[in-house]
Protein backbone atom coordinates (compact mmCIF):
# COMPACT_ATOMS: atom_id res chain seq x y z
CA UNK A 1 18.80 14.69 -3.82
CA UNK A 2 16.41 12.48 -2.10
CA UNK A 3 17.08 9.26 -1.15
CA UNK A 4 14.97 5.76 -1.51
CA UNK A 5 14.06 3.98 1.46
CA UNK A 6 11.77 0.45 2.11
CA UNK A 7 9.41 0.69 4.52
CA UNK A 8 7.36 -1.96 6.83
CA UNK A 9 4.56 -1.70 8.82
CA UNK A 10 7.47 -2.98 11.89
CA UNK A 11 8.95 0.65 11.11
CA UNK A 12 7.68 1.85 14.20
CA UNK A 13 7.08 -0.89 16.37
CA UNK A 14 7.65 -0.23 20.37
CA UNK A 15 8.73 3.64 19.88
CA UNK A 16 7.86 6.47 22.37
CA UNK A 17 5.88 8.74 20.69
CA UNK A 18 6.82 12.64 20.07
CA UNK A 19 4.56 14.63 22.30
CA UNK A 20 3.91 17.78 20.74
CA UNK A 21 5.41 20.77 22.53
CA UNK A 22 3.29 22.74 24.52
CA UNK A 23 0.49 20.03 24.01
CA UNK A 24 -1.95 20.29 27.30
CA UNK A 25 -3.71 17.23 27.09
CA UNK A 26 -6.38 18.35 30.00
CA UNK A 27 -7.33 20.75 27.38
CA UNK A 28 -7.72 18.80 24.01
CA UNK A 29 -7.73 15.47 23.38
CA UNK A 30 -7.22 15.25 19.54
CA UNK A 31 -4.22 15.67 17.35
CA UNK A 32 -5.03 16.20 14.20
CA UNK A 33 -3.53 15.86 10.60
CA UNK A 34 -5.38 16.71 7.73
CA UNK A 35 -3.04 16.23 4.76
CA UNK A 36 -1.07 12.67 4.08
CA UNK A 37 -0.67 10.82 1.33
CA UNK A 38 0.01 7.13 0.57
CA UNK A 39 0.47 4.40 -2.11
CA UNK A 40 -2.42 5.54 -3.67
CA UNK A 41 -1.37 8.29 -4.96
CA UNK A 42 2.48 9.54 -4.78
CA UNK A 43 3.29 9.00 -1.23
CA UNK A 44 5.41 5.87 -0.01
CA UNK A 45 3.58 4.26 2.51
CA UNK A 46 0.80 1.77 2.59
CA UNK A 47 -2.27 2.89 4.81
CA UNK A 48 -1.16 1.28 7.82
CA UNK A 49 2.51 2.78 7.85
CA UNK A 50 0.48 6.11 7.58
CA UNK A 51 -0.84 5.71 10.93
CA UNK A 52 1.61 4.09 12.29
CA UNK A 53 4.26 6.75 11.59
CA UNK A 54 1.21 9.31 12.35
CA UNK A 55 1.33 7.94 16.15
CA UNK A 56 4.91 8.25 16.43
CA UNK A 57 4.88 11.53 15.39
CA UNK A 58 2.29 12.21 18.31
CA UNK A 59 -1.23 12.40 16.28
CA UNK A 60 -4.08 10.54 17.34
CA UNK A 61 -6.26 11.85 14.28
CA UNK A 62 -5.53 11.69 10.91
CA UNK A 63 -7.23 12.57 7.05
CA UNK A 64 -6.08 10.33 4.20
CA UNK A 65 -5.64 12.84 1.28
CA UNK A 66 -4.26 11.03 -2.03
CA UNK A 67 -4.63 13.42 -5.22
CA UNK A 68 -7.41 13.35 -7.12
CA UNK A 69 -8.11 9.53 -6.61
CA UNK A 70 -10.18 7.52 -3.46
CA UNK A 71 -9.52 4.21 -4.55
CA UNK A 72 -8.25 3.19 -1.19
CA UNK A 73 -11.90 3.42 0.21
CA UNK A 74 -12.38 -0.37 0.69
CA UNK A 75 -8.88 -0.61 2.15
CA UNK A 76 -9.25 2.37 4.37
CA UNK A 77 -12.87 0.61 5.94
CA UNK A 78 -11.52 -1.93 6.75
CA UNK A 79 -8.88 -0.93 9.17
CA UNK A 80 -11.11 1.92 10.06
CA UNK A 81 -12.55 -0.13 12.98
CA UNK A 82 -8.71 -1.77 14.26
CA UNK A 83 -7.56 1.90 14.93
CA UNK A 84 -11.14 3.13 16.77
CA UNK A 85 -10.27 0.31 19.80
CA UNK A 86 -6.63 1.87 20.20
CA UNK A 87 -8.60 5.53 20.41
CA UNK A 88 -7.59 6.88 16.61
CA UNK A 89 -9.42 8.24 14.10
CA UNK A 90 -9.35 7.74 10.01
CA UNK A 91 -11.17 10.39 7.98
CA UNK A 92 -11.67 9.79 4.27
CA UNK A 93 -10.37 12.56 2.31
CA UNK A 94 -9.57 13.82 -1.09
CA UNK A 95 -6.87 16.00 -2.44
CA UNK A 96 -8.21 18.00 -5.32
CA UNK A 97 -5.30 18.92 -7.29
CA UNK A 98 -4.97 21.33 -10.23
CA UNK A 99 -2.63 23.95 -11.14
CA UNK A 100 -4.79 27.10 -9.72
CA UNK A 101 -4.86 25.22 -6.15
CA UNK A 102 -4.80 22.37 -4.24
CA UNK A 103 -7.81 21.66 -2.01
CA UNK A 104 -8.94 19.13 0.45
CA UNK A 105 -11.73 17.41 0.97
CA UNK A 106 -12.43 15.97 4.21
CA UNK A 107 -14.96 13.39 5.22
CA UNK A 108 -16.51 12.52 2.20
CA UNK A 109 -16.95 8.89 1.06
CA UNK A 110 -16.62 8.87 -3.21
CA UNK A 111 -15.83 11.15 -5.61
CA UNK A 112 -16.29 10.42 -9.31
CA UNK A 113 -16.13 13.60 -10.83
CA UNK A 114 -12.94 14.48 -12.93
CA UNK A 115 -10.57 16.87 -11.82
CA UNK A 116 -9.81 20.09 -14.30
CA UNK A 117 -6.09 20.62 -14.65
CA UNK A 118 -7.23 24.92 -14.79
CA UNK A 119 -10.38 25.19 -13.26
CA UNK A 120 -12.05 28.09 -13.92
CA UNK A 121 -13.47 30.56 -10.74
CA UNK A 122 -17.12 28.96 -11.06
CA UNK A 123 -16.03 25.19 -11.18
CA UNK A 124 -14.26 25.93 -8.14
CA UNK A 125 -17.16 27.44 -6.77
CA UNK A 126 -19.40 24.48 -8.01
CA UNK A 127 -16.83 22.02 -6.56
CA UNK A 128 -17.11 23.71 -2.61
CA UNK A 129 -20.72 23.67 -3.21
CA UNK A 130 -21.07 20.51 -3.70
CA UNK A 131 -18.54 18.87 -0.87
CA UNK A 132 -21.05 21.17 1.13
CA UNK A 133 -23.94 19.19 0.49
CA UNK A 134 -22.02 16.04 0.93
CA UNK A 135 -21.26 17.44 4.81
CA UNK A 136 -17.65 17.33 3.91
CA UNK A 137 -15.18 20.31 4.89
CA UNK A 138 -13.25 22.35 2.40
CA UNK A 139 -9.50 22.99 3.21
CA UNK A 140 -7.03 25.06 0.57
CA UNK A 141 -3.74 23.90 1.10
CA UNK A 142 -0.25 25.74 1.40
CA UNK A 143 -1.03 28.82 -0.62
CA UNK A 144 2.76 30.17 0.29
CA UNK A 145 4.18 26.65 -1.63
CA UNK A 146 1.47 26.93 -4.66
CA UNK A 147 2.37 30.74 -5.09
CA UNK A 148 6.08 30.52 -4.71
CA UNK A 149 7.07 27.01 -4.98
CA UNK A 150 4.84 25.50 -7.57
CA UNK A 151 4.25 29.03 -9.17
CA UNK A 152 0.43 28.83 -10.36
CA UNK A 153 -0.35 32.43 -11.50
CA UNK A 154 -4.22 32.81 -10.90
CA UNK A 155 -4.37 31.25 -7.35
CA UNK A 156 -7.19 32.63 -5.46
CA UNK A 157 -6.52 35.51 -2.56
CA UNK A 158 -7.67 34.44 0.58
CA UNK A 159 -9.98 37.11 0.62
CA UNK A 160 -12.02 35.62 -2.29
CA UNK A 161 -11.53 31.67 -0.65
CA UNK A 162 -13.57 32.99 1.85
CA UNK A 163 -15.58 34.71 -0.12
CA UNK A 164 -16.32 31.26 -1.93
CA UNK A 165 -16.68 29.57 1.06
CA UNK A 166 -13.54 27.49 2.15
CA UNK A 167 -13.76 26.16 5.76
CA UNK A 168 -10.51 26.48 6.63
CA UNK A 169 -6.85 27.59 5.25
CA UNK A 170 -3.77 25.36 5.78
CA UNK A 171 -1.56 27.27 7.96
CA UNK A 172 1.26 24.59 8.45
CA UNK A 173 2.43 22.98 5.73
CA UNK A 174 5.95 20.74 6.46
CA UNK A 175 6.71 19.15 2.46
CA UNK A 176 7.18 23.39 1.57
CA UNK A 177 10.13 24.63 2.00
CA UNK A 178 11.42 25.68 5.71
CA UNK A 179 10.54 29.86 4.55
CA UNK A 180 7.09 28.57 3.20
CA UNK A 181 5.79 26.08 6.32
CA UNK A 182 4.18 28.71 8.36
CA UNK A 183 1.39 30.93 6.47
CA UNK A 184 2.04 34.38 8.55
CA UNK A 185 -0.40 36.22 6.14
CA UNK A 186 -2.89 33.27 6.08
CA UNK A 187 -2.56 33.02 10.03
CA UNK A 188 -3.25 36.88 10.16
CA UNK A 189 -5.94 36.47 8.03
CA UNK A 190 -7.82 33.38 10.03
CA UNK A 191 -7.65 35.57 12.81
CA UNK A 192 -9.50 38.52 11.50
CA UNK A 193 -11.97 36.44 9.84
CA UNK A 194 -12.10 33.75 13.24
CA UNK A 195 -15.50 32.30 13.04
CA UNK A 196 -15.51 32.61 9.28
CA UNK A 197 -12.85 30.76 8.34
CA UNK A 198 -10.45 28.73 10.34
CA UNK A 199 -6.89 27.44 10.56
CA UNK A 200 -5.43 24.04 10.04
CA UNK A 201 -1.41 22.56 10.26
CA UNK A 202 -0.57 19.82 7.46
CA UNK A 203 2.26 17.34 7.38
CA UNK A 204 1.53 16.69 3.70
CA UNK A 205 3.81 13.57 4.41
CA UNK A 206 4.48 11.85 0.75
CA UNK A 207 7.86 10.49 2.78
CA UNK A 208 8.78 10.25 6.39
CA UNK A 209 12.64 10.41 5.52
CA UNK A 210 12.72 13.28 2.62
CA UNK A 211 10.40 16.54 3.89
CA UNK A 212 11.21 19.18 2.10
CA UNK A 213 10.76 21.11 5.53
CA UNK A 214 12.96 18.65 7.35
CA UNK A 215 10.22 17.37 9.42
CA UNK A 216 6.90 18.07 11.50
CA UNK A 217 6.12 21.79 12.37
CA UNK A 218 2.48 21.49 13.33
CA UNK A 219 -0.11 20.01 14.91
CA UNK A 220 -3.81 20.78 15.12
CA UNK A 221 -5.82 20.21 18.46
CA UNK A 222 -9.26 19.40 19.11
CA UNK A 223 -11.88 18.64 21.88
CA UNK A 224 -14.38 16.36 21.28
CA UNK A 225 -16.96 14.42 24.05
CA UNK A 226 -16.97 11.03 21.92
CA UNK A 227 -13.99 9.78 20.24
CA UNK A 228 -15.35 9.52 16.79
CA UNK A 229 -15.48 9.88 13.22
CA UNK A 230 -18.49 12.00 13.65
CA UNK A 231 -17.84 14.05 16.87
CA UNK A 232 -14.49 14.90 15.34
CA UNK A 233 -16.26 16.30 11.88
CA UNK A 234 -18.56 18.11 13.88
CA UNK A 235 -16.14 19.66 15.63
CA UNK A 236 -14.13 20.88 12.36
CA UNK A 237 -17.66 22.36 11.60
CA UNK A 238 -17.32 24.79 14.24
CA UNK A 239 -13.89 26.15 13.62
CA UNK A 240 -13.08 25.47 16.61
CA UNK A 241 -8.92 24.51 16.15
CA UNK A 242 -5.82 25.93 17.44
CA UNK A 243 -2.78 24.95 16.35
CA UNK A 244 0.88 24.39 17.61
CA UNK A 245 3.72 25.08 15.51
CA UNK A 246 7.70 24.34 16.19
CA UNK A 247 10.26 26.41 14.24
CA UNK A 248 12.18 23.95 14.77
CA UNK A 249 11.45 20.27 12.83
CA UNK A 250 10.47 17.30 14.28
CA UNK A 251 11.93 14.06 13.00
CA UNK A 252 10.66 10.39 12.97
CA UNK A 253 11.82 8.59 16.15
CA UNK A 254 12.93 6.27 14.43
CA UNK A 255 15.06 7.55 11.80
C-alpha cells in the first residue's frame, strides 16, 4: 500500500545528483524525460519540485505531461526562463489519455479539444495529424503497462502506430511494473523501423517515493548545438535518441 508523503520545494536542496550510468557526457549533453506529471493532474508535486527532483535524478531536460489538461501553461512560462540560466529545459506537453492508449504530446502550447474516453482508429489518426501541424511530436506511452496492466483490449500494434504516424514509442516506462519497464518488443521494433520511428525512456513520475517500478530505469540522451527549447525539439524531429536503461532502480537521493 502506498504511503502519503509532504513535499517542499527544499526537498532537494544541496544533493549530489545521480549521474546516469554509462552517461558520456563528451557525447551528449541532454538528459531527457518526456513523461511527468504534477498537481495538475494526479501527480504530487508542484512544477518546481518536478524539476527539482528531475535534477537530482540526473536530467537536465524535462516534458511536463499532466492528463488531458494544460492548465499549468501560465505557471509553467513563468519559471520557464529561471531554469534556462541554470542550463535546463521545460517542454510543454500533454498526456492524451483514453482507454485504447495513452499518448503524448510534446511541445505544443494549448489544447482545447476534448479527449474521447474510446477513440475510434480515425480520431486517433485526426488527433496525430493535427499535433503535426502544430510542430509538436507524438509519443505512445508504455504499451506493455496499457496491454497488461491497465488491460485496454483494442490498443493499437506498433506496426499500425507507425503506420499512423507516431514519432516515437516509449521504451522505458518506471510507474509499470518492474516485468513491464523495458519494452523488449517495442525496442526490437524501433530498431527495425530506426529512422521511422524512434525510441524514448519515461519516468512517468506521479510520486518520487511510491514507483510502481521502484525507481528510475531510463534516461534518454541528446546532442544539441544551443541549449534550447527549440534546438532540443528539433532534435526529437530527427530521431536521433539513444537511451540508457538500469535493471536495476534508481532511487531519490534523498529518500
Amino acid at each position: 500500500m502506498n504511503k502519503s508523503y509532504t513535499y517542499t520545494d527544499n526537498n532537494w536542496k544541496d544533493l549530489i545528483p545521480h549521474n546516469p550510468p554509462g552517461y558520456d557526457k563528451s557525447k551528449h549533453n541532454v538528459v531527457f524525460d518526456h513523461h511527468s506529471h504534477t498537481h495538475y493532474s494526479d501527480g504530487k508535486l508542484t512544477i518546481k519540485q518536478n524539476i527539482e527532483w528531475h535534477i537530482a535524478m540526473g536530467f537536465n531536460a524535462i516534458a511536463i505531461t499532466d492528463h488531458n489538461n494544460m492548465r499549468y501553461m501560465e505557471k509553467i512560462n513563468g519559471i520557464k526562463q529561471e531554469y534556462a540560466h541554470k542550463r535546463f529545459i521545460i517542454l510543454n506537453g500533454f498526456e492524451w489519455t483514453t482507454t485504447r492508449l495513452h499518448l503524448n504530446f510534446l511541445g505544443i502550447s494549448k489544447w482545447d479539444e476534448r479527449v474521447p474516453y474510446k477513440p475510434k482508429d480515425g480520431k486517433i489518426i485526426e488527433v496525430i495529424n493535427k499535433i503535426h501541424d502544430l510542430d509538436g511530436i507524438v509519443v505512445c506511452n508504455h504499451i506493455p503497462w496499457s496491454i497488461n496492466e491497465a488491460k485496454y483490449k483494442n490498443h493499437p500494434s506498433r506496426e499500425t502506430l507507425l503506420e499512423w504516424g507516431i514519432d516515437y514509442i516509449e521504451i522505458v516506462n518506471d510507474d509499470s511494473l518492474p516485468e513491464n519497464v523495458f519494452d523488449q518488443e517495442s525496442y526490437n521494433f524501433c530498431l527495425k523501423h530506426k529512422g521511422e520511428i524512434g525510441m524514448l525512456t519515461g519516468t512517468d513520475m506521479h510520486d518520487p517515493h511510491n514507483f510502481e517500478s521502484g525507481g528510475v530505469h531510463g534516461w534518454t540522451l541528446l546532442n544539441i548545438k544551443e541549449f534550447t527549447e527549440e534546438a532540443l525539439m528539433e532534435e526529437l524531429r530527427k530521431k536521433n535518441t539513444e537511451i540508457l536503461y538500469s535493471k536495476n532502480s534508481f532511487s531519490d537521493p534523498g529518500l
